[in-house]
N, C-alpha and C. Protein backbone atom coordinates (compact mmCIF):
# COMPACT_ATOMS: atom_id res chain seq x y z
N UNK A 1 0.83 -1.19 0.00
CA UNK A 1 0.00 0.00 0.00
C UNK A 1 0.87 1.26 0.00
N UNK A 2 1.85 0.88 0.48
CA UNK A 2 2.73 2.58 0.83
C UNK A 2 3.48 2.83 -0.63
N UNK A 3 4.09 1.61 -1.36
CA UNK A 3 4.53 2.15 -2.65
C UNK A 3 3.40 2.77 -3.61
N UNK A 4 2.41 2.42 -3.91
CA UNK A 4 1.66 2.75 -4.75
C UNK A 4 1.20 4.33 -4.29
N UNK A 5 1.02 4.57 -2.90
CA UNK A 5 0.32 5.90 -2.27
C UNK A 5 1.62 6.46 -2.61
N UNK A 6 2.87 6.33 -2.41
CA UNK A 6 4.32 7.46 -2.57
C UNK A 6 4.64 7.54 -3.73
N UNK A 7 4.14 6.90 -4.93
CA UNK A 7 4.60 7.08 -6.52
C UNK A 7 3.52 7.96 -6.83
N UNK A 8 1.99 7.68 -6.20
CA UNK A 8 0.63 8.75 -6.42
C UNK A 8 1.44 10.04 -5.80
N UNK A 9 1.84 10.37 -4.65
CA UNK A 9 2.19 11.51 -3.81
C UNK A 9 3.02 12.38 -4.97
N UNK A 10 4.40 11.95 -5.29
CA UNK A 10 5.68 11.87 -6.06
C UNK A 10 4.69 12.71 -7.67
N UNK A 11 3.49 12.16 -8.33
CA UNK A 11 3.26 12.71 -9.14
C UNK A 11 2.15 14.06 -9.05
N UNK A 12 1.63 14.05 -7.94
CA UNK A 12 0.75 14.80 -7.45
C UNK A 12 1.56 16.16 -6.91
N UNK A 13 2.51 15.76 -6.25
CA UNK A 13 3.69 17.06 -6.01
C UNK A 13 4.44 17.72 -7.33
N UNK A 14 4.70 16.77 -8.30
CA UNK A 14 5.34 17.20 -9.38
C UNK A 14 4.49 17.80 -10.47
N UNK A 15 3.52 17.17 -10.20
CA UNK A 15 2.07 18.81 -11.16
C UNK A 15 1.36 19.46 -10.21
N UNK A 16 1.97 19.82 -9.10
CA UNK A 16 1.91 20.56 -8.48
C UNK A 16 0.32 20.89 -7.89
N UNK A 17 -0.19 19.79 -7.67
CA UNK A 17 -1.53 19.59 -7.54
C UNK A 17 -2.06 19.77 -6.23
N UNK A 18 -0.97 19.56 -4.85
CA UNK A 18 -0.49 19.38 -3.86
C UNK A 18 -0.40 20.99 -3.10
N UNK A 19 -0.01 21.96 -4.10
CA UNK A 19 0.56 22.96 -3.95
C UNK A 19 -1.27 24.00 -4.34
N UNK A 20 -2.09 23.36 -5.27
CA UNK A 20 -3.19 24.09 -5.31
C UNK A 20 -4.19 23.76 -4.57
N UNK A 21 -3.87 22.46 -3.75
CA UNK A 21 -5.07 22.34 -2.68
C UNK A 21 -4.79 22.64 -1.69
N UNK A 22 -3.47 23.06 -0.91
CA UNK A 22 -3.20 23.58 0.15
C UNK A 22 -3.66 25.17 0.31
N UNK A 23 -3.63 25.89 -1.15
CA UNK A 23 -3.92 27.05 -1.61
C UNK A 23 -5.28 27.23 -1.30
N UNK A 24 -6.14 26.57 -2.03
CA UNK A 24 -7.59 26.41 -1.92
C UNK A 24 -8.34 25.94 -0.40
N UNK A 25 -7.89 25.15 0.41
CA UNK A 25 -7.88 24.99 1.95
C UNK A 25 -7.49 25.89 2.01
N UNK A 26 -6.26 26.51 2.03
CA UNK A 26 -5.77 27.76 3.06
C UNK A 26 -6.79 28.84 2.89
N UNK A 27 -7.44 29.36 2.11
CA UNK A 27 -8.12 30.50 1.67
C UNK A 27 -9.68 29.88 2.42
N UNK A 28 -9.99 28.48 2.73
CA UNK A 28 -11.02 28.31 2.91
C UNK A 28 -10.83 28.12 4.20
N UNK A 29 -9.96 27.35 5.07
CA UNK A 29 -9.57 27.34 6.33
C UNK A 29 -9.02 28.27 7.27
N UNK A 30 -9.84 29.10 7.38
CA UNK A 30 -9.17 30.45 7.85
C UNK A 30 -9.44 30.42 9.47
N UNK A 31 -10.14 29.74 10.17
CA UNK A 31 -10.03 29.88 11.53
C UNK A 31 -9.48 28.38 11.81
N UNK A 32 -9.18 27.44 11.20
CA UNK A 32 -8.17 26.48 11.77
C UNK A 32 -6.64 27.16 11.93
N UNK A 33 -6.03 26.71 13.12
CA UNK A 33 -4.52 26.87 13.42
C UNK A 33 -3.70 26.23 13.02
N UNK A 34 -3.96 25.52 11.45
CA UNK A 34 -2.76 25.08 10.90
C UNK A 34 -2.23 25.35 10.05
N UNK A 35 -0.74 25.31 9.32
CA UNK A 35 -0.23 26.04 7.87
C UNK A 35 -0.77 24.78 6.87
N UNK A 36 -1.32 25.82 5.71
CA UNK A 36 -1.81 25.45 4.90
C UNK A 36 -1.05 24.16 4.46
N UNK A 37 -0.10 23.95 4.35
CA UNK A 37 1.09 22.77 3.53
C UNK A 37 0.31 21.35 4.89
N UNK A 38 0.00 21.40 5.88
CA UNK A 38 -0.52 20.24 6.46
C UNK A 38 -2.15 19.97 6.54
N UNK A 39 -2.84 20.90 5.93
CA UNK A 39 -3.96 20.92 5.35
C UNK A 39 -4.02 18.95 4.47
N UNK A 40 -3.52 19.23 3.28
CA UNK A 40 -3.56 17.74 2.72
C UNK A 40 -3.30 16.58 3.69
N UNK A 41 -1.96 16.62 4.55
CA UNK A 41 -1.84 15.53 5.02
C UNK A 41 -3.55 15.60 5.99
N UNK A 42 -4.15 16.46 6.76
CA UNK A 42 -4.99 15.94 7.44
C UNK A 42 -5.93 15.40 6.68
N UNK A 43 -6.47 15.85 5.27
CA UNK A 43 -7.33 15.63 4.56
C UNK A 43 -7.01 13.73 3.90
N UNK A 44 -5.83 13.61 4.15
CA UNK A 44 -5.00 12.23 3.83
C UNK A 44 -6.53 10.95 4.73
N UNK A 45 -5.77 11.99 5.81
CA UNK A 45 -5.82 10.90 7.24
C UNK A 45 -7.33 10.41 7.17
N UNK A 46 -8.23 11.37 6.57
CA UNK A 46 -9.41 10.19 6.64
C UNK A 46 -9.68 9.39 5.48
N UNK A 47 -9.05 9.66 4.67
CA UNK A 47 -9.58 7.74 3.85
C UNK A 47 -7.90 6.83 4.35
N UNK A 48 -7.08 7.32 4.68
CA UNK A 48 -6.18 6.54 5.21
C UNK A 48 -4.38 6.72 5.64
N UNK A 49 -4.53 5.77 7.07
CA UNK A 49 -3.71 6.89 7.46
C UNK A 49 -2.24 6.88 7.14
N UNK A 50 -2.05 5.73 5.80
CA UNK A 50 -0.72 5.11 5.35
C UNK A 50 -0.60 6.51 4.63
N UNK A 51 -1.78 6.70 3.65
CA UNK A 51 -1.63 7.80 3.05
C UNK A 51 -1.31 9.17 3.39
N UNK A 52 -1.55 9.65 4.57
CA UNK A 52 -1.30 10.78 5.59
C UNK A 52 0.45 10.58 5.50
N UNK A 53 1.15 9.24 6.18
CA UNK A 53 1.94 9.07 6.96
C UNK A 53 2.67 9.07 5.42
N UNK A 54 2.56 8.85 4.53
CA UNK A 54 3.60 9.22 3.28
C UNK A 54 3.33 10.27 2.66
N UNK A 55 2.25 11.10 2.75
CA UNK A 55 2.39 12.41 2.43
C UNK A 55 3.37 13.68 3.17
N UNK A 56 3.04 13.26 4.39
CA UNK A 56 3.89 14.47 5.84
C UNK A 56 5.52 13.85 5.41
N UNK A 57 5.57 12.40 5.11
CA UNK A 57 7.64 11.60 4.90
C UNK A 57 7.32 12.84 3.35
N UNK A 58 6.79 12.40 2.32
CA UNK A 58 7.10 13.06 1.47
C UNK A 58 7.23 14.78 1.05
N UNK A 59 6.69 15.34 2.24
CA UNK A 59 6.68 16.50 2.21
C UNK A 59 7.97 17.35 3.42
N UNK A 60 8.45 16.01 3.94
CA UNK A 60 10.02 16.97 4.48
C UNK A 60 10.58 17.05 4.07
């Protein structure tokens, strides 16, 4: 499960897809206390949390 979610991550960062939904949360999430860039990983965590946990590795 984790290779297939980190080659999805890997192409999703590289068209920069990653970078317009943190954008789009951030502008919509305005009274949550978190930076926009961990917006996705939480949005990960509910269909799963392998997927969360290789988005936050892939995003340090």
């Amino acid at each position: 499960m984790t290779i297939p979610v980190t080659v999805l991550v890997f192409v999703l960062i590289d068209a920069g897809f990653l970078d317009v939904l943190a954008d789009f949360l951030k502008e919509h999430a305005v009274f949550i206390p978190v930076p926009g860039e961990a917006l996705p990983i939480i949005a990960a965590q509910f269909t799963a949390n392998i997927a969360a946990y290789t988005i936050a590795g892939n995003l340090l």
